[in-house]
C-alpha atoms as a PDB file:
ATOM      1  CA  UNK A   1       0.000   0.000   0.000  1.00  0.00           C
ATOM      2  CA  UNK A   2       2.699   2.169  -1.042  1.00  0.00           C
ATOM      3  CA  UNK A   3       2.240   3.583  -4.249  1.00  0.00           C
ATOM      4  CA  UNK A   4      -0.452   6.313  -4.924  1.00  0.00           C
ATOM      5  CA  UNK A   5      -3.042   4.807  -6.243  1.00  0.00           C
ATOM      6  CA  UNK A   6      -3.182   2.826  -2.842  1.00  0.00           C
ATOM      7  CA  UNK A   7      -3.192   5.391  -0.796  1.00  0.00           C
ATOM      8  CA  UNK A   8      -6.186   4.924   1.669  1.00  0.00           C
ATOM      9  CA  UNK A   9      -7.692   7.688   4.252  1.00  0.00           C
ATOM     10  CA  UNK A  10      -8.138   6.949   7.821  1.00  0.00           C
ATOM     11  CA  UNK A  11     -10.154   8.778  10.310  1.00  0.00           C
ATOM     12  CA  UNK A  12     -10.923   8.770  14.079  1.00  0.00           C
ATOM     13  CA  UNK A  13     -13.646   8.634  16.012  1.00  0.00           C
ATOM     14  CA  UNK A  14     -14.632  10.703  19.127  1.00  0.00           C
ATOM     15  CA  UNK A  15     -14.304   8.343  22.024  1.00  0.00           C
ATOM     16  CA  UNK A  16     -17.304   6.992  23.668  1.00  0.00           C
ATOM     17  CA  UNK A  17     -17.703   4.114  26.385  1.00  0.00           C
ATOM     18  CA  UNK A  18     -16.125   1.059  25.834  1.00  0.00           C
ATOM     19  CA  UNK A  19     -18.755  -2.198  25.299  1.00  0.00           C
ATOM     20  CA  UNK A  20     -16.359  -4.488  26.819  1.00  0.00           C
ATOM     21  CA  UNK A  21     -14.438  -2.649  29.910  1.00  0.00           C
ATOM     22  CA  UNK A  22     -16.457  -0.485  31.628  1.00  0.00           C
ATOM     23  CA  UNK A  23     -14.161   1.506  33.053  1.00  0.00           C
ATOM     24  CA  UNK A  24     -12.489   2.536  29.726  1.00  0.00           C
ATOM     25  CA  UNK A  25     -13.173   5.259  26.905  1.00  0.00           C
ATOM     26  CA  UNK A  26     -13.034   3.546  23.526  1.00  0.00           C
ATOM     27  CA  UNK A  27     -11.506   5.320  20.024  1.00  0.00           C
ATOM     28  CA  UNK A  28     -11.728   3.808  16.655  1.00  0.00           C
ATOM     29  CA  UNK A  29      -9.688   4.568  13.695  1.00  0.00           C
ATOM     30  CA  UNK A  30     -12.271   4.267  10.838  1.00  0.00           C
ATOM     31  CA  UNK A  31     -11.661   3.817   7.234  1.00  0.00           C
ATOM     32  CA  UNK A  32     -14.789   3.707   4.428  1.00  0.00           C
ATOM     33  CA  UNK A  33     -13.521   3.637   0.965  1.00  0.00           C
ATOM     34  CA  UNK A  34     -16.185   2.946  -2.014  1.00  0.00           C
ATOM     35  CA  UNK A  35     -12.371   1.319  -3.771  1.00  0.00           C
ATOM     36  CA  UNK A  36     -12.110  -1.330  -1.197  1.00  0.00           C
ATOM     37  CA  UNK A  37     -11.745  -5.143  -2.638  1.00  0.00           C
ATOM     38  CA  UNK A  38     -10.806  -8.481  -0.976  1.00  0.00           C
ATOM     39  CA  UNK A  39      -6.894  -8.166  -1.573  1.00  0.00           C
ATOM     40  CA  UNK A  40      -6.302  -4.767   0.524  1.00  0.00           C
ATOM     41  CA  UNK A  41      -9.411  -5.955   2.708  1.00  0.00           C
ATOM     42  CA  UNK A  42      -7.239  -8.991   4.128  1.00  0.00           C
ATOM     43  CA  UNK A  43      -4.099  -6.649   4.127  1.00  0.00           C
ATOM     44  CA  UNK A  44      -5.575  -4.351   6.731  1.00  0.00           C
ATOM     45  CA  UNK A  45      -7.139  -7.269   8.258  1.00  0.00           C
ATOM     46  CA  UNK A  46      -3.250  -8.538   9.070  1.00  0.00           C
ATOM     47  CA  UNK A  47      -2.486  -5.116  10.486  1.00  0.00           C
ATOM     48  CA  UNK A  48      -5.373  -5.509  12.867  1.00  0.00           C
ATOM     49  CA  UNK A  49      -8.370  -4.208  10.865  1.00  0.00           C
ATOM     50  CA  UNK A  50     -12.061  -5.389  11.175  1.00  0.00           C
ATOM     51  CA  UNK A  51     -15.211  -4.757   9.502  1.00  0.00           C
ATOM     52  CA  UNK A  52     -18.354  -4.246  10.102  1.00  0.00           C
ATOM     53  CA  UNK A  53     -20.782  -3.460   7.047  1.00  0.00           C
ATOM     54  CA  UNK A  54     -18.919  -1.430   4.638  1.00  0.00           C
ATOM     55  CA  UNK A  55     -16.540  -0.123   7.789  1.00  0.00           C
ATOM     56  CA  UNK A  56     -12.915  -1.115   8.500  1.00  0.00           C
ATOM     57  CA  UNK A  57     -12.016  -0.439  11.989  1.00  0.00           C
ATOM     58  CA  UNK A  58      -9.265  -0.597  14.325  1.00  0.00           C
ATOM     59  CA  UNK A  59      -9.574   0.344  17.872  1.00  0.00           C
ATOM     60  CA  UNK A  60      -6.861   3.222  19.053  1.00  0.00           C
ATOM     61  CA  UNK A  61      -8.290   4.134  22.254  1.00  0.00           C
ATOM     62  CA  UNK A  62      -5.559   7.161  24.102  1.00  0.00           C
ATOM     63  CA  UNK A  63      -5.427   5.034  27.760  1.00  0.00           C
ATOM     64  CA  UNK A  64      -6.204   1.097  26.501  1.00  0.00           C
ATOM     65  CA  UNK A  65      -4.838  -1.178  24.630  1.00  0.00           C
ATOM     66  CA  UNK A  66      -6.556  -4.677  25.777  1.00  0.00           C
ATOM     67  CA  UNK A  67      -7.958  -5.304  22.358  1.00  0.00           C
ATOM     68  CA  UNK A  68      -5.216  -7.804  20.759  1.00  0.00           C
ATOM     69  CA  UNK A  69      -5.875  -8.922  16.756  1.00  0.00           C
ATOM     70  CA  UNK A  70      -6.152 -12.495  16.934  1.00  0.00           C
ATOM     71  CA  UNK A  71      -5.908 -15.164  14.373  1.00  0.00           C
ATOM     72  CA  UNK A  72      -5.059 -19.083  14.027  1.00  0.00           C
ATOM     73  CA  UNK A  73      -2.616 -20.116  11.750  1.00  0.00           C
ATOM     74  CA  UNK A  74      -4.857 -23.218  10.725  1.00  0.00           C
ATOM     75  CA  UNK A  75      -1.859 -26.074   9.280  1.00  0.00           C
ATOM     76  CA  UNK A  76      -0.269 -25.823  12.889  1.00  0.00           C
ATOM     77  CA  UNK A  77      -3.998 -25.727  14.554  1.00  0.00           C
ATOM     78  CA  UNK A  78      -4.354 -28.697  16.611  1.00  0.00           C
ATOM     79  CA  UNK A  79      -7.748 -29.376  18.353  1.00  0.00           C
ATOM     80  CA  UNK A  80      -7.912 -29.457  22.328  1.00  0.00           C
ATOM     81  CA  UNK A  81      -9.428 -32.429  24.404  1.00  0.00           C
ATOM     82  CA  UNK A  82     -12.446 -30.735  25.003  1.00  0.00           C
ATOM     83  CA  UNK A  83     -12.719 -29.462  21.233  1.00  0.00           C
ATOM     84  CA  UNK A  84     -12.487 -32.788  19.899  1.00  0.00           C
ATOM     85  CA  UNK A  85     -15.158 -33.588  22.568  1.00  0.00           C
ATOM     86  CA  UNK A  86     -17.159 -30.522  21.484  1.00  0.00           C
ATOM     87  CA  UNK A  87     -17.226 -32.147  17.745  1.00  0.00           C
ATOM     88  CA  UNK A  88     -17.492 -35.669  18.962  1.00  0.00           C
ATOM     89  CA  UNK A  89     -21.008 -34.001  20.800  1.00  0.00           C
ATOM     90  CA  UNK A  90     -22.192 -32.856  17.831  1.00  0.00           C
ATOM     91  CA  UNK A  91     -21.634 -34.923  14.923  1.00  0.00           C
ATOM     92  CA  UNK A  92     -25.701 -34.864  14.865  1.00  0.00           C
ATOM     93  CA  UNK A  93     -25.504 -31.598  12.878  1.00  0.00           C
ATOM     94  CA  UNK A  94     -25.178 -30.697   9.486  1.00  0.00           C
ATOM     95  CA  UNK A  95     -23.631 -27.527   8.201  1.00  0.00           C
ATOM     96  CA  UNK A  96     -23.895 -25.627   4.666  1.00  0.00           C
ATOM     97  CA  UNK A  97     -22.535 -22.752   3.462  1.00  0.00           C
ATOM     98  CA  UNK A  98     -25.196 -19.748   1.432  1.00  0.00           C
ATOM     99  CA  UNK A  99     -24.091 -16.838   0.687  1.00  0.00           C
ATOM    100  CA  UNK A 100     -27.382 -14.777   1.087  1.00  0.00           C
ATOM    101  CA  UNK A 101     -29.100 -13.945   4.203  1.00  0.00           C
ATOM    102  CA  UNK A 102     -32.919 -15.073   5.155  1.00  0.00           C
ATOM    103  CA  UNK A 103     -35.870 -14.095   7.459  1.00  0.00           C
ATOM    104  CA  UNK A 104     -34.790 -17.227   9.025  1.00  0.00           C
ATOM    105  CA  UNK A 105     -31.019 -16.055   9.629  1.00  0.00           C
ATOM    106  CA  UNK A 106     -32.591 -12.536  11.443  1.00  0.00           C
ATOM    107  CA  UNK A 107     -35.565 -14.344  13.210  1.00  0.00           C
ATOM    108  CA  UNK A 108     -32.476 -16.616  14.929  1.00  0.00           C
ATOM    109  CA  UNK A 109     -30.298 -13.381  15.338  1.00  0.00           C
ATOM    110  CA  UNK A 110     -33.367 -11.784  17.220  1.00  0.00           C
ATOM    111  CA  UNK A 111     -33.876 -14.464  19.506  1.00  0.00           C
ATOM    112  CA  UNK A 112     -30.431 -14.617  20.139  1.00  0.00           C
ATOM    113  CA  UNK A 113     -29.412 -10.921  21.136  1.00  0.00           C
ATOM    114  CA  UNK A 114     -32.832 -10.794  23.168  1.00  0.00           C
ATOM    115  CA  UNK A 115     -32.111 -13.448  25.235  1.00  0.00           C
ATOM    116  CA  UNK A 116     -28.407 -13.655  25.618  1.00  0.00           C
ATOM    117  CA  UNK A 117     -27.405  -9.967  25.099  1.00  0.00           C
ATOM    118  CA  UNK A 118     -30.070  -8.341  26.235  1.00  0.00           C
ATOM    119  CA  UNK A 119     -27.609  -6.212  28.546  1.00  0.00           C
ATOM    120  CA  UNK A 120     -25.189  -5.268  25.851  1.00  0.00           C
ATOM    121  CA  UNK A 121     -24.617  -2.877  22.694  1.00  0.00           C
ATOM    122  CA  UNK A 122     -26.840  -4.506  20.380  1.00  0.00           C
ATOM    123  CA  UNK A 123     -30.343  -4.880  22.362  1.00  0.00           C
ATOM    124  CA  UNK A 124     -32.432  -4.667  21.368  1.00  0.00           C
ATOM    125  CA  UNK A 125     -32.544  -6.113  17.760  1.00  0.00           C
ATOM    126  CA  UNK A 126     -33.673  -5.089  14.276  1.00  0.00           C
ATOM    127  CA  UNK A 127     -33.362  -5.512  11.203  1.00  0.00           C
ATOM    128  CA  UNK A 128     -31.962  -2.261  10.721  1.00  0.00           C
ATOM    129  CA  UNK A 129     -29.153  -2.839  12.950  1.00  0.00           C
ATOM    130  CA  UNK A 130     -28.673  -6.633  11.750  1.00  0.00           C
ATOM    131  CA  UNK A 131     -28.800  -5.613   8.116  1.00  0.00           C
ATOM    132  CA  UNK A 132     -25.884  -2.505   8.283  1.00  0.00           C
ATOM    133  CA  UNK A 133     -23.408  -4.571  10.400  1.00  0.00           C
ATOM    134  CA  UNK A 134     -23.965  -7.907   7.809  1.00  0.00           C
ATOM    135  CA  UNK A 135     -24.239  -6.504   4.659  1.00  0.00           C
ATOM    136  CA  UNK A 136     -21.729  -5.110   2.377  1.00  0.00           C
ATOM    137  CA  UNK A 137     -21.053  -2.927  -1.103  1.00  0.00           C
ATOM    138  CA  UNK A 138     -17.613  -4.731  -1.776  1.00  0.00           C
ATOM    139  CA  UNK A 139     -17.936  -7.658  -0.389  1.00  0.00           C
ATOM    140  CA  UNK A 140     -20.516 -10.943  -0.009  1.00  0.00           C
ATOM    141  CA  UNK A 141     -20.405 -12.396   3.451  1.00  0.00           C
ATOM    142  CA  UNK A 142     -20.651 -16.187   3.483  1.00  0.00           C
ATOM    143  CA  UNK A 143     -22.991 -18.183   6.202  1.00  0.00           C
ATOM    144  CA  UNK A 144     -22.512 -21.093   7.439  1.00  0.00           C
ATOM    145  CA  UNK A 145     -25.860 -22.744   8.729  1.00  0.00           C
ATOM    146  CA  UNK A 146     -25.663 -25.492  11.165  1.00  0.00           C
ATOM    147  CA  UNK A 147     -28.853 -27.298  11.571  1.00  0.00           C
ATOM    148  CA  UNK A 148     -30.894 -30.162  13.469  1.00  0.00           C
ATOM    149  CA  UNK A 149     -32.746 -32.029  11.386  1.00  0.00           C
ATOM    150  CA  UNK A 150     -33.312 -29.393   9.428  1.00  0.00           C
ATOM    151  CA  UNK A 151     -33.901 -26.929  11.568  1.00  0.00           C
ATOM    152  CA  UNK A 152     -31.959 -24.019  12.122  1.00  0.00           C
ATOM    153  CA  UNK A 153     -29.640 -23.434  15.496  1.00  0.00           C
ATOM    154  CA  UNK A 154     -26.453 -21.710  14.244  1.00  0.00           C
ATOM    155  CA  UNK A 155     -25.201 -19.283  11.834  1.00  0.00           C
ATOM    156  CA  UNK A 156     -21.493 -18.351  11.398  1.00  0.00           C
ATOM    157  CA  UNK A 157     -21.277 -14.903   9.636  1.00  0.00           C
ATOM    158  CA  UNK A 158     -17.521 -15.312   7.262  1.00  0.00           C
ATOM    159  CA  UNK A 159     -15.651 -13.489   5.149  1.00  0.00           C
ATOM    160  CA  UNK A 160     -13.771 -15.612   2.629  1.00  0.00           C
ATOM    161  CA  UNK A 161     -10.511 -14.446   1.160  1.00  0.00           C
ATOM    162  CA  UNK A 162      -7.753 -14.912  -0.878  1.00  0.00           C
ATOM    163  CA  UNK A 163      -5.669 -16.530   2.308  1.00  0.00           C
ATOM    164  CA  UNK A 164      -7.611 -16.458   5.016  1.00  0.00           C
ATOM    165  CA  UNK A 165     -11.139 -16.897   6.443  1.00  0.00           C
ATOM    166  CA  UNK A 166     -12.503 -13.670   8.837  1.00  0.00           C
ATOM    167  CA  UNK A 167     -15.018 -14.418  11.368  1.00  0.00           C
ATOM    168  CA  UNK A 168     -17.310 -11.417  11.894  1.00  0.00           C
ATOM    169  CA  UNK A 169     -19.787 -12.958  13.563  1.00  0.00           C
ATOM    170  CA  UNK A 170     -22.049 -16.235  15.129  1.00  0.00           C
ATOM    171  CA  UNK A 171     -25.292 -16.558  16.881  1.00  0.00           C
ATOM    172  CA  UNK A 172     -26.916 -19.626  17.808  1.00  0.00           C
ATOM    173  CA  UNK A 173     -30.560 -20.791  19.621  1.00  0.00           C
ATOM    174  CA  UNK A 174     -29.836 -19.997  23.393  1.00  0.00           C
ATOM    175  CA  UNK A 175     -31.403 -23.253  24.552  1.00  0.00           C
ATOM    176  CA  UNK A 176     -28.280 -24.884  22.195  1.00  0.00           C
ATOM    177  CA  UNK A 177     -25.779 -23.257  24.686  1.00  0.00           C
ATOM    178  CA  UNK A 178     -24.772 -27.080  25.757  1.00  0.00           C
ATOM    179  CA  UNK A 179     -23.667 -27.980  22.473  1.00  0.00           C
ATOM    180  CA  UNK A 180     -20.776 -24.957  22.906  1.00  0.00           C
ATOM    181  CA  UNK A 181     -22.361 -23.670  19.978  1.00  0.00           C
ATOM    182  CA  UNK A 182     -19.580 -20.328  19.583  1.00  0.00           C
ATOM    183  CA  UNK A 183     -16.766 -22.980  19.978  1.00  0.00           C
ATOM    184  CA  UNK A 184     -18.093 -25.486  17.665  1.00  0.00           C
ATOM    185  CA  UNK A 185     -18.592 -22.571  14.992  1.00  0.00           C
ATOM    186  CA  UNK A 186     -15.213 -21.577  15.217  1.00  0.00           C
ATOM    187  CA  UNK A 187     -13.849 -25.272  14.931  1.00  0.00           C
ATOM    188  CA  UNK A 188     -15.967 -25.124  11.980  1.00  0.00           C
ATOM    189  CA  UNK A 189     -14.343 -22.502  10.300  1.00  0.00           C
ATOM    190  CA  UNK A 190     -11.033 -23.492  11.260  1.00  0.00           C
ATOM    191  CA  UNK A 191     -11.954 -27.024   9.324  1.00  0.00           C
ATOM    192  CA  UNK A 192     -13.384 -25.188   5.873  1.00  0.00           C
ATOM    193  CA  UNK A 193     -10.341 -22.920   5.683  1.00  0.00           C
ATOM    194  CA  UNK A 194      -7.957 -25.926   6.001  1.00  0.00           C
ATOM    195  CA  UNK A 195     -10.105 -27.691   3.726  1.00  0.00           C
ATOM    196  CA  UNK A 196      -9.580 -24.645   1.121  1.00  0.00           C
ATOM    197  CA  UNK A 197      -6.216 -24.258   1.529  1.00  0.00           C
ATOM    198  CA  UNK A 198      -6.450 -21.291   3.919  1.00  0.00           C
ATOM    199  CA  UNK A 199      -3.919 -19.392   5.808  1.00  0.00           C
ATOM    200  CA  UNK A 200      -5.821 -17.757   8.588  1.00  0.00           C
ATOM    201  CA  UNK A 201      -8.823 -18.121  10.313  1.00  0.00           C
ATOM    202  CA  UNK A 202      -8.932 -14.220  12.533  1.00  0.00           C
ATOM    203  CA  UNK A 203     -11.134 -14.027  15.213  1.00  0.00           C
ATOM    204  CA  UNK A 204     -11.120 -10.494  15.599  1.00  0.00           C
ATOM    205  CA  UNK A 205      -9.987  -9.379  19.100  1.00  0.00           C
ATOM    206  CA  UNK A 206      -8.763 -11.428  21.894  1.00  0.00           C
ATOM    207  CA  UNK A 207      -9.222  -8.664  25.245  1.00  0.00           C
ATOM    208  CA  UNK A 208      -8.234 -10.574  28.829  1.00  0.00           C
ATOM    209  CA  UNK A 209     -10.092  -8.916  30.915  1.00  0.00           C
ATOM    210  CA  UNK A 210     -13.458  -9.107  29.721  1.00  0.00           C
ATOM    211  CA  UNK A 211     -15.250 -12.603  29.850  1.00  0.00           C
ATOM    212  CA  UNK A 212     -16.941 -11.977  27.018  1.00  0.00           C
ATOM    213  CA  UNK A 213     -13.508 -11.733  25.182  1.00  0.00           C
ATOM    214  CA  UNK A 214     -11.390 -13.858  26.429  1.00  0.00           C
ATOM    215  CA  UNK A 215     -11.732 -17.611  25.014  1.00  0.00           C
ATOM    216  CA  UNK A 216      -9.770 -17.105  21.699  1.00  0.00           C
ATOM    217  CA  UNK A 217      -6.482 -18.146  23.335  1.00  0.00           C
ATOM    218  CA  UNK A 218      -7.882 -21.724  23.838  1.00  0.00           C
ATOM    219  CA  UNK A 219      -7.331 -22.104  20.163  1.00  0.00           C
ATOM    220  CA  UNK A 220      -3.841 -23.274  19.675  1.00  0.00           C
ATOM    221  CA  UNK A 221      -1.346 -22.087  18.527  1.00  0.00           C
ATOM    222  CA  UNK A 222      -2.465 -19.223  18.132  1.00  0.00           C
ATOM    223  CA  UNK A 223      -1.099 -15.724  16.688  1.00  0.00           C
ATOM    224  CA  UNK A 224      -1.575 -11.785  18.256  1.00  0.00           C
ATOM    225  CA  UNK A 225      -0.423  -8.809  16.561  1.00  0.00           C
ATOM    226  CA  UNK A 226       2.000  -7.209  18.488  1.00  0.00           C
ATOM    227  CA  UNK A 227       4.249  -4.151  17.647  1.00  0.00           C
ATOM    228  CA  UNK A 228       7.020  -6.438  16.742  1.00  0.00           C
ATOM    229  CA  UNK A 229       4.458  -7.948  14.437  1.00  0.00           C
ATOM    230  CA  UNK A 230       2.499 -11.502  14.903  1.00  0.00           C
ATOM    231  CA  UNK A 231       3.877 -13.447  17.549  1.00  0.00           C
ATOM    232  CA  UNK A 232       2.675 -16.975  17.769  1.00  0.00           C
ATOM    233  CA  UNK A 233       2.364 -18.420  21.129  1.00  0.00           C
ATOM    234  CA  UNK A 234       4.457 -21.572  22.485  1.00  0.00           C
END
């Protein structure tokens, strides 16, 4: 991203409470570019980008910096005990992958938010919200549907790119919660990009001191993005 025709323009946000620690101010630098395709979208993924709709974003908050890019370098990836349990427990289940979104995708994302976020950022739902934080100009999110005899209990939002799979986001029936549904979606992903050949699967942002956050280290190895560049862990 050297040459002109690459530059890119980055702005910043004001800062505003953070969703994940309470007691900190979060700042976002921002970037929304109409030019944007898949190649420079998974080269500002590697320096820590995420998106969300037609946004990139990468949190720069002036007293924090919890929020650690995450990703699993999947050839080295090797499944935990209680992974390969959580795949053993649910070899009932089918997945597919669509690449459009349904009235049956939101009415699960609904019932999800309302009962197991109902004290976060995104209660309550709609399809508002749902629709600007899925959909985008540049590029078509994939889905991966997990179903019980047919009927729906978990969607796994993806991007798919050149090297790497990007998981933006997953939501699941809350009475499934004993299946380990948000583990089980992630092994999934972590089995279609070695199965294409794949890099990377990112999980976004691994922050220890929130609960909500801080699983992503019990895929291993795993790699954060440090200012040294990505480290992997031992």
């Amino acid at each position: 991203m050297n040459s002109k025709s690459d530059t890119i323009q980055v702005g910043m946000t004001n800062t505003f409470a953070c969703s994940y620690l309470p007691e900190q101010n979060e700042q976002l630098l921002v970037l929304q570019e109409n030019i944007l395709n898949v190649e420079l979208y998974e080269q500002l993924i590697s320096l820590g980008f995420r998106r969300s709709g037609d946004t990139l974003y990468k949190p720069h908050c002036p007293m924090c910096s919890a929020c650690q890019p995450i990703r699993i370098p999947v050839k080295d990836f090797i499944p935990s005990r209680r992974q390969k349990r959580t795949l053993k427990n649910n070899r009932d289940l089918s997945w597919s992958i669509v690449n459009s979104t349904t009235d049956e995708h939101y009415q699960l994302y609904q019932e999800y938010i309302a009962k197991r976020h109902y004290d976060g950022p995104m209660y309550p739902p709609s399809r508002q919200q749902y629709d600007h934080f899925l959909h985008c100009n540049w590029l078509k999110p994939q889905l991966i549907e997990l179903r019980e005899n047919g009927r729906l209990i978990g969607v796994a939002v993806t991007d798919m790119l050149p090297n790497s799979l990007s998981a933006i986001y997953s939501f699941f029936a809350p009475e499934e919660h004993k299946r380990s549904m948000g583990s089980l979606m992630i092994l999934i992903q972590c089995r279609i990009a070695k199965l294409l050949a794949k890099e990377f699967v990112y999980l976004g942002y691994q922050i220890n001191e929130s609960r909500k956050m801080n699983y992503k280290t019990n895929y291993q190895p795993y790699q954060i993005l440090t200012q040294q560049g990505w480290q992997q862990s031992e």
